[in-house]
Every structure is written in C-alpha cells, then in structure tokens.
C-alpha atoms as a PDB file:
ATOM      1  CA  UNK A   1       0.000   0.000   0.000  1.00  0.00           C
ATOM      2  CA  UNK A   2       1.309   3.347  -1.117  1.00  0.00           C
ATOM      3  CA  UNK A   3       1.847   6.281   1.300  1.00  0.00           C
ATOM      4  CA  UNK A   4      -1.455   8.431  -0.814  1.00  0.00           C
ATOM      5  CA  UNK A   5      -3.261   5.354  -0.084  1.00  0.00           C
ATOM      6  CA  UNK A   6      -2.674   4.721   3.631  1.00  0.00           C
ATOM      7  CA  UNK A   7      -3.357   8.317   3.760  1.00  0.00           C
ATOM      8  CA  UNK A   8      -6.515   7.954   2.517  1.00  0.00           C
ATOM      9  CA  UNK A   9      -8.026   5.206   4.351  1.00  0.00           C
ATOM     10  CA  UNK A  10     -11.489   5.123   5.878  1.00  0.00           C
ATOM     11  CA  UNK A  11     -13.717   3.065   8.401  1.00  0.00           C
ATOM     12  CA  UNK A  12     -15.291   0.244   5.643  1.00  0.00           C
ATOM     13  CA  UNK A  13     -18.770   0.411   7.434  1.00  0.00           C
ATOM     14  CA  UNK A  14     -18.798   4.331   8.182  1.00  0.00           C
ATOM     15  CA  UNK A  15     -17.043   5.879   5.347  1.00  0.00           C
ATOM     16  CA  UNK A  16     -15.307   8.401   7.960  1.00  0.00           C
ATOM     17  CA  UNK A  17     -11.225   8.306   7.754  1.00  0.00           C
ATOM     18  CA  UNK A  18      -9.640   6.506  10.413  1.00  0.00           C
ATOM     19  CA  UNK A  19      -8.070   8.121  13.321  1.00  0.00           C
ATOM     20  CA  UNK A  20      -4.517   9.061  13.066  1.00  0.00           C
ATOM     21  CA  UNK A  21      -1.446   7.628  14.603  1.00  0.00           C
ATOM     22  CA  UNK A  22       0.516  10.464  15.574  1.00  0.00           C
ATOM     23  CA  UNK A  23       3.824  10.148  17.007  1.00  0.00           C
ATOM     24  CA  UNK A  24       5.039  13.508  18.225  1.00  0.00           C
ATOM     25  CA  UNK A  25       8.232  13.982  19.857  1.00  0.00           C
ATOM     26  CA  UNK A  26       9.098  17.015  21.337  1.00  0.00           C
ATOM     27  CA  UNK A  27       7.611  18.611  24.460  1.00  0.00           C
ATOM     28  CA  UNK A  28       8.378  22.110  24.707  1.00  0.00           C
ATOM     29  CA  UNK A  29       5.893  25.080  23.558  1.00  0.00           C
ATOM     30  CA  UNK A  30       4.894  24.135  19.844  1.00  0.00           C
ATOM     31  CA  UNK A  31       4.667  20.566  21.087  1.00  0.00           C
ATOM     32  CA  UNK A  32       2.019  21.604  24.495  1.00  0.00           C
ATOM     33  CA  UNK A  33       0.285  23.866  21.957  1.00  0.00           C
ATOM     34  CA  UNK A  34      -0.206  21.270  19.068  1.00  0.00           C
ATOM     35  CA  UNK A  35      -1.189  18.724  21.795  1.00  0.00           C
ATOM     36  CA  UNK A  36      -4.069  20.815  22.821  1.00  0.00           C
ATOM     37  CA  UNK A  37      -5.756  20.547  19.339  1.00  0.00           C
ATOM     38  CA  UNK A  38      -4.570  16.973  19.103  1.00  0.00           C
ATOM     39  CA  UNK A  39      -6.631  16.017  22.105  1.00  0.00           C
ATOM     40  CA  UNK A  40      -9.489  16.884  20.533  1.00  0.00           C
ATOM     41  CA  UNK A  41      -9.346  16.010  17.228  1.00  0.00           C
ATOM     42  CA  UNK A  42      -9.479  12.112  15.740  1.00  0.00           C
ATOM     43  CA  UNK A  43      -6.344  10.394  16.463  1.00  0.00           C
ATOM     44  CA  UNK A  44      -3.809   8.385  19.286  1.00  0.00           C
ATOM     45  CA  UNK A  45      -0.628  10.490  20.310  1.00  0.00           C
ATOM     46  CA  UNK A  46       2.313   9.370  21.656  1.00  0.00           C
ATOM     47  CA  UNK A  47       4.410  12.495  23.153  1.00  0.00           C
ATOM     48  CA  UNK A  48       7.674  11.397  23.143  1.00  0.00           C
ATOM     49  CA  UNK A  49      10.724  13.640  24.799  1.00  0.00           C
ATOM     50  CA  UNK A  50      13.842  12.874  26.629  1.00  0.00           C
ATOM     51  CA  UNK A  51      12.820  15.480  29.280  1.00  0.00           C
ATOM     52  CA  UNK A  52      10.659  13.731  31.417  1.00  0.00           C
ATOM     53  CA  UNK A  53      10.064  17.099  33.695  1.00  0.00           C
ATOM     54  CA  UNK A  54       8.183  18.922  30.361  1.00  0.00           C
ATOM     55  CA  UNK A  55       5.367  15.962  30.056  1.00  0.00           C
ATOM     56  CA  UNK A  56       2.483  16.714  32.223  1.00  0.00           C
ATOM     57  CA  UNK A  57       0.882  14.590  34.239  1.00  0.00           C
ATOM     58  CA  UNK A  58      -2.592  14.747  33.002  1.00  0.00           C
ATOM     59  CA  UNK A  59      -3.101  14.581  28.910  1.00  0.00           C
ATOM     60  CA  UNK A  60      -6.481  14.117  26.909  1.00  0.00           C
ATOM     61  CA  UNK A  61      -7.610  10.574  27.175  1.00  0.00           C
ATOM     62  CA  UNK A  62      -5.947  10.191  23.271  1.00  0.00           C
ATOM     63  CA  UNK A  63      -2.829  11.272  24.180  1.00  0.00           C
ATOM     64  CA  UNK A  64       0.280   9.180  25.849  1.00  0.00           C
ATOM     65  CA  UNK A  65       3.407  10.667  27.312  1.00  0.00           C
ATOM     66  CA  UNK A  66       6.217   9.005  26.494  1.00  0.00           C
ATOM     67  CA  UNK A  67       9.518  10.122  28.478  1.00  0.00           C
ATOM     68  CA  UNK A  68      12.077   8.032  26.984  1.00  0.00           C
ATOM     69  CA  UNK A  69      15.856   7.921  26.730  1.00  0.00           C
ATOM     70  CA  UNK A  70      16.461   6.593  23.179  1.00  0.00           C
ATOM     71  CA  UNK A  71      13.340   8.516  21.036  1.00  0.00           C
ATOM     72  CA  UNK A  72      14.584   6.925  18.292  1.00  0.00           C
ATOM     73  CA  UNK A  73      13.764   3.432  19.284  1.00  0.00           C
ATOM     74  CA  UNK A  74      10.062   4.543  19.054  1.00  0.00           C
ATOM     75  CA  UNK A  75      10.064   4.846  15.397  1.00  0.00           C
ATOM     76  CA  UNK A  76      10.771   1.580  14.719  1.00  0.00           C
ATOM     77  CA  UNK A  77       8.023   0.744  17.502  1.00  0.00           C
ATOM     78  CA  UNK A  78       5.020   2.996  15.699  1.00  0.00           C
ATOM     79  CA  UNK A  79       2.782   1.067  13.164  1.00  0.00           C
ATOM     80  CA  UNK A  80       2.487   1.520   9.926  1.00  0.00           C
ATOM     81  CA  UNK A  81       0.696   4.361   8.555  1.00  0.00           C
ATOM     82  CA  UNK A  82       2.066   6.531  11.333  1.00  0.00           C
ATOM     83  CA  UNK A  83       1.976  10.256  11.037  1.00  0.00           C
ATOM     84  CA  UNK A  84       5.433  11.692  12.851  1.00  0.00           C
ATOM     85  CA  UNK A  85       5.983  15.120  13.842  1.00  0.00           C
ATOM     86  CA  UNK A  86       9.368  16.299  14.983  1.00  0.00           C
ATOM     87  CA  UNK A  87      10.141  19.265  16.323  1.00  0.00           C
ATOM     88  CA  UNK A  88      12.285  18.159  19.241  1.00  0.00           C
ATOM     89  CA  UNK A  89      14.640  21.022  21.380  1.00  0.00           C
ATOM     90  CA  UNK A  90      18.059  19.868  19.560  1.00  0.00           C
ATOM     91  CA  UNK A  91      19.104  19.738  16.117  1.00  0.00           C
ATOM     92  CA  UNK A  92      21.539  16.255  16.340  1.00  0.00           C
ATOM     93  CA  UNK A  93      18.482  14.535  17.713  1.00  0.00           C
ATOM     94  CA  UNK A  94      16.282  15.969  15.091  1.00  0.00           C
ATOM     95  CA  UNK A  95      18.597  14.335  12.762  1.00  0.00           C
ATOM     96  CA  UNK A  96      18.650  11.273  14.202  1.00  0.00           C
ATOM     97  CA  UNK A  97      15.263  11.116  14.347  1.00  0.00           C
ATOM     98  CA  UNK A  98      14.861  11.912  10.275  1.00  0.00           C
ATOM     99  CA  UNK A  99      17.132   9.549   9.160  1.00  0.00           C
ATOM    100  CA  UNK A 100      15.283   6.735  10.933  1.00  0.00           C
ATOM    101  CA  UNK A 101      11.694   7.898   9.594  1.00  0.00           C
ATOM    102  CA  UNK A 102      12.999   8.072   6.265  1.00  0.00           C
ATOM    103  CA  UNK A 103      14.427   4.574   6.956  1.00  0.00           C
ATOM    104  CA  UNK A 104      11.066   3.612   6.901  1.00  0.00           C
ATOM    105  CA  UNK A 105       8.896   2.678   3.744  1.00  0.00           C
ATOM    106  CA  UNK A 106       5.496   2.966   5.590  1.00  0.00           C
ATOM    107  CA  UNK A 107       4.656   6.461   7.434  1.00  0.00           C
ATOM    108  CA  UNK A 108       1.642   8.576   6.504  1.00  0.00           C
ATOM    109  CA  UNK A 109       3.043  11.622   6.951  1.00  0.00           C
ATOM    110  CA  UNK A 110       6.724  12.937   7.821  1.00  0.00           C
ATOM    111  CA  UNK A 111       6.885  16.588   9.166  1.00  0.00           C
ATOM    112  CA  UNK A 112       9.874  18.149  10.764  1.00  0.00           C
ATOM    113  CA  UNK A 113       9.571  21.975  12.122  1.00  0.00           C
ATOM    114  CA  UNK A 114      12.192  23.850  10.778  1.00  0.00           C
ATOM    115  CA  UNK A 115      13.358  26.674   8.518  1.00  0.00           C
ATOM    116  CA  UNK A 116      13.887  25.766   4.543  1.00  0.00           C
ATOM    117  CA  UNK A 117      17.384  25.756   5.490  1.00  0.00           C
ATOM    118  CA  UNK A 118      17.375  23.068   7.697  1.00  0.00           C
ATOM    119  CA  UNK A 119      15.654  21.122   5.507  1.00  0.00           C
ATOM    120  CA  UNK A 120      18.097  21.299   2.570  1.00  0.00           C
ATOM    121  CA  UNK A 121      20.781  20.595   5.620  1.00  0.00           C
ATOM    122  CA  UNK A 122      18.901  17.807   6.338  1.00  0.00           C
ATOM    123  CA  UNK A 123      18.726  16.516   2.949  1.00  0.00           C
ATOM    124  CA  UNK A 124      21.750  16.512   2.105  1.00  0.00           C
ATOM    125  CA  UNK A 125      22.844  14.410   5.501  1.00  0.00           C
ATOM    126  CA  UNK A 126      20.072  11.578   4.148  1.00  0.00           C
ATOM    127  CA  UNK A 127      21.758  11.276   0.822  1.00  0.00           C
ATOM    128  CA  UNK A 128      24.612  11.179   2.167  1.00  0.00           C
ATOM    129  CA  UNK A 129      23.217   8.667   4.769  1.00  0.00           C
ATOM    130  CA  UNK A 130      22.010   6.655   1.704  1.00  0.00           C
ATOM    131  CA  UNK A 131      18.651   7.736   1.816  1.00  0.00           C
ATOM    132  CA  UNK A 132      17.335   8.152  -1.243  1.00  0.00           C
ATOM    133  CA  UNK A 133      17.303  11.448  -3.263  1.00  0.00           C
ATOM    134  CA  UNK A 134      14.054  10.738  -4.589  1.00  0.00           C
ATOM    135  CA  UNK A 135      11.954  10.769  -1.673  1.00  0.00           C
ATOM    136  CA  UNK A 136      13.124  13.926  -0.115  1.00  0.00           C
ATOM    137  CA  UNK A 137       9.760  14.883  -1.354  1.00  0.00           C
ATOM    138  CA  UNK A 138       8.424  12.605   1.640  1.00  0.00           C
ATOM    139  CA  UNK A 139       9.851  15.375   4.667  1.00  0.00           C
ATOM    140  CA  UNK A 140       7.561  18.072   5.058  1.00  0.00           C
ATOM    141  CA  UNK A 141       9.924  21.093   6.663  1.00  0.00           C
ATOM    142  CA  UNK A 142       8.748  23.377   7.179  1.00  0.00           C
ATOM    143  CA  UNK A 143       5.615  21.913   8.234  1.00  0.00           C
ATOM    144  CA  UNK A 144       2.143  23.254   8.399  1.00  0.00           C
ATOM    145  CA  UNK A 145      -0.032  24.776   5.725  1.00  0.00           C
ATOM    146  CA  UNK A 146       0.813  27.757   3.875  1.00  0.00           C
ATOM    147  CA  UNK A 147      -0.151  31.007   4.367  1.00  0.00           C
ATOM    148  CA  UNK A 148       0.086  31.061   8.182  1.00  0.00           C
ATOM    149  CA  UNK A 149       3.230  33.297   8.860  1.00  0.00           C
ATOM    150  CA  UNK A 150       2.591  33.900  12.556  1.00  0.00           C
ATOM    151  CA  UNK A 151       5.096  32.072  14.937  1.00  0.00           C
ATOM    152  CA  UNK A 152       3.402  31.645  18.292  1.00  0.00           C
ATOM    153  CA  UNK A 153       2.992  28.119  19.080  1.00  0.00           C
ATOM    154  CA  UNK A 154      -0.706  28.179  19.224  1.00  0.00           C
ATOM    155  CA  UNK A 155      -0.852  29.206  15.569  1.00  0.00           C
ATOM    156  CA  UNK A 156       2.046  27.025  14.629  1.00  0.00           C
ATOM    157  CA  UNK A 157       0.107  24.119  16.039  1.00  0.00           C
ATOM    158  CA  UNK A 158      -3.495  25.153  14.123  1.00  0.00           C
ATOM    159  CA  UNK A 159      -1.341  25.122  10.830  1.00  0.00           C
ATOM    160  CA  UNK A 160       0.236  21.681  11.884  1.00  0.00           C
ATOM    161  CA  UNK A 161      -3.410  20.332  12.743  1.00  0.00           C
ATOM    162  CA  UNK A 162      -4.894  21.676   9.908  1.00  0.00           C
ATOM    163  CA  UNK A 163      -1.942  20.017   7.918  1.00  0.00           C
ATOM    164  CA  UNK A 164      -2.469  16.571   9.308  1.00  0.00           C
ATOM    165  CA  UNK A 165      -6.230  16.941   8.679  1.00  0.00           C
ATOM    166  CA  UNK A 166      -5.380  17.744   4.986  1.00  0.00           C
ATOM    167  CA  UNK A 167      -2.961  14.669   4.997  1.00  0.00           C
ATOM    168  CA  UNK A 168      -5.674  12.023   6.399  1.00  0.00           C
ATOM    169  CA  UNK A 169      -8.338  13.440   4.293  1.00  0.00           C
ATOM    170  CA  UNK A 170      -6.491  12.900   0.736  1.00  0.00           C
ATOM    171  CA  UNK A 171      -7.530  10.373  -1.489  1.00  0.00           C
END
C-alpha cells in the first residue's frame, strides 16, 4: 500500500477516515500547543521527549506521554501508517530522528519543524546517509499549511493540525 493510499483510508462500514497515529516527539511550547488541538481532534498520540520534567501529568484521554531515553527506538516501535511530527529542542536529535523515519517505507506523513534551510541541511545528511534522493519529497519542513506566517505556538500548532487533517483526508 502506497503512502497516498494509507493516507486515505477510511472506516469500511462508516465511510469516515480513520483516526490518526501520531507520534510527536518534542515537548516544549509548539509541542504543548499542538497537543491541545490533538486532544481533541481524531487520532492516538504518543508524546515522546527525553525530558521527562516537560510531560504533564494529566493529557487528553488520546494522548500518551512518552519520556524516553532513546526517542529513536520509538520509530521503529510505531505502526504503519504513522503520522510523525518532529520538532524536538536539539538539532543532532532531530537528525537522528529523520534519518530513521525516512528509513522507513510505511509512514503517513513525515513533518519536521524547521526553517527551509534546515531542511536542505537535512537533505543533504540523508543522501549522504544513503537515503534516497528521490523521496526527499516525503519530509515536510517546514511543516504546516501555507499562508500562516505567525510564529506563536498556538498558531504554529493550528497550521500543523490543519496540515495533518489535509494529509488524512487525501484520497
């Protein structure tokens, strides 16, 4: 199954798209922010961050903390059809974390905040990784949809939501 088609799926005996498997690592403003609209909109998060002291205690019922020491290891741990978000507090992690999603054949959706800079950074590490040059296309960085210039989290997070909503919709 292709990535447009995974992104596309629905419930067979409702016709409504399936809820989203978000893996989101990163918990400092943007991350709280975007959580906030997650919790209320159709899909399982797992917050992931090295920085146990930044994940609260109490999330929306659809969201799961995740204070781990190796983030990476839970990309190989999400399903497939798994919509990632990274927009962790350090740029070698980041990394780290891209070149393992892009490892992958079977994500939804791959966003990484960022400026267009780091993104042609970034992929030129993956080639040079071995990752191949034709599905750069697959990172979204900057992430969210366009038009939105403001850069308070809150409104960084409605353009992210708004993205993934786009993404899950497609057909």
């Amino acid at each position: 199954m292709t990535i447009a088609q995974r992104t596309g799926r629905r419930n067979r005996a409702t016709g409504t798209p399936v809820a989203m498997h978000v893996v989101l690592f990163g918990a400092g403003h943007v991350g709280h922010a975007l959580v906030t609209l997650l919790g209320r909109l159709p899909c399982v998060v797992l917050w992931v961050d090295t920085r146990d002291e930044l994940l609260p205690n109490e999330c929306p019922p659809n969201v799961q903390p995740e204070p781990t020491d190796t983030p990476e290891a839970i990309v190989d741990e999400a399903p497939p059809g798994a919509y990632f978000l990274v927009m962790t507090h350090n740029h070698a992690l980041d990394f780290a974390l891209a070149e393992r999603i892009m490892r992958r054949r079977d994500f939804a959706y791959f966003g990484m905040i960022g400026s267009h800079t780091k993104r042609v950074k970034f992929e030129r590490r993956l080639v040079a990784r071995g990752i191949d040059p034709a599905r750069m296309h697959e990172m979204v960085c900057p992430i969210g949809i366009a038009g939105i210039t403001d850069k308070a989290p809150g409104s960084i997070a409605v353009a992210v939501s708004a993205e993934l909503l786009q993404m899950r919709t497609k057909t």
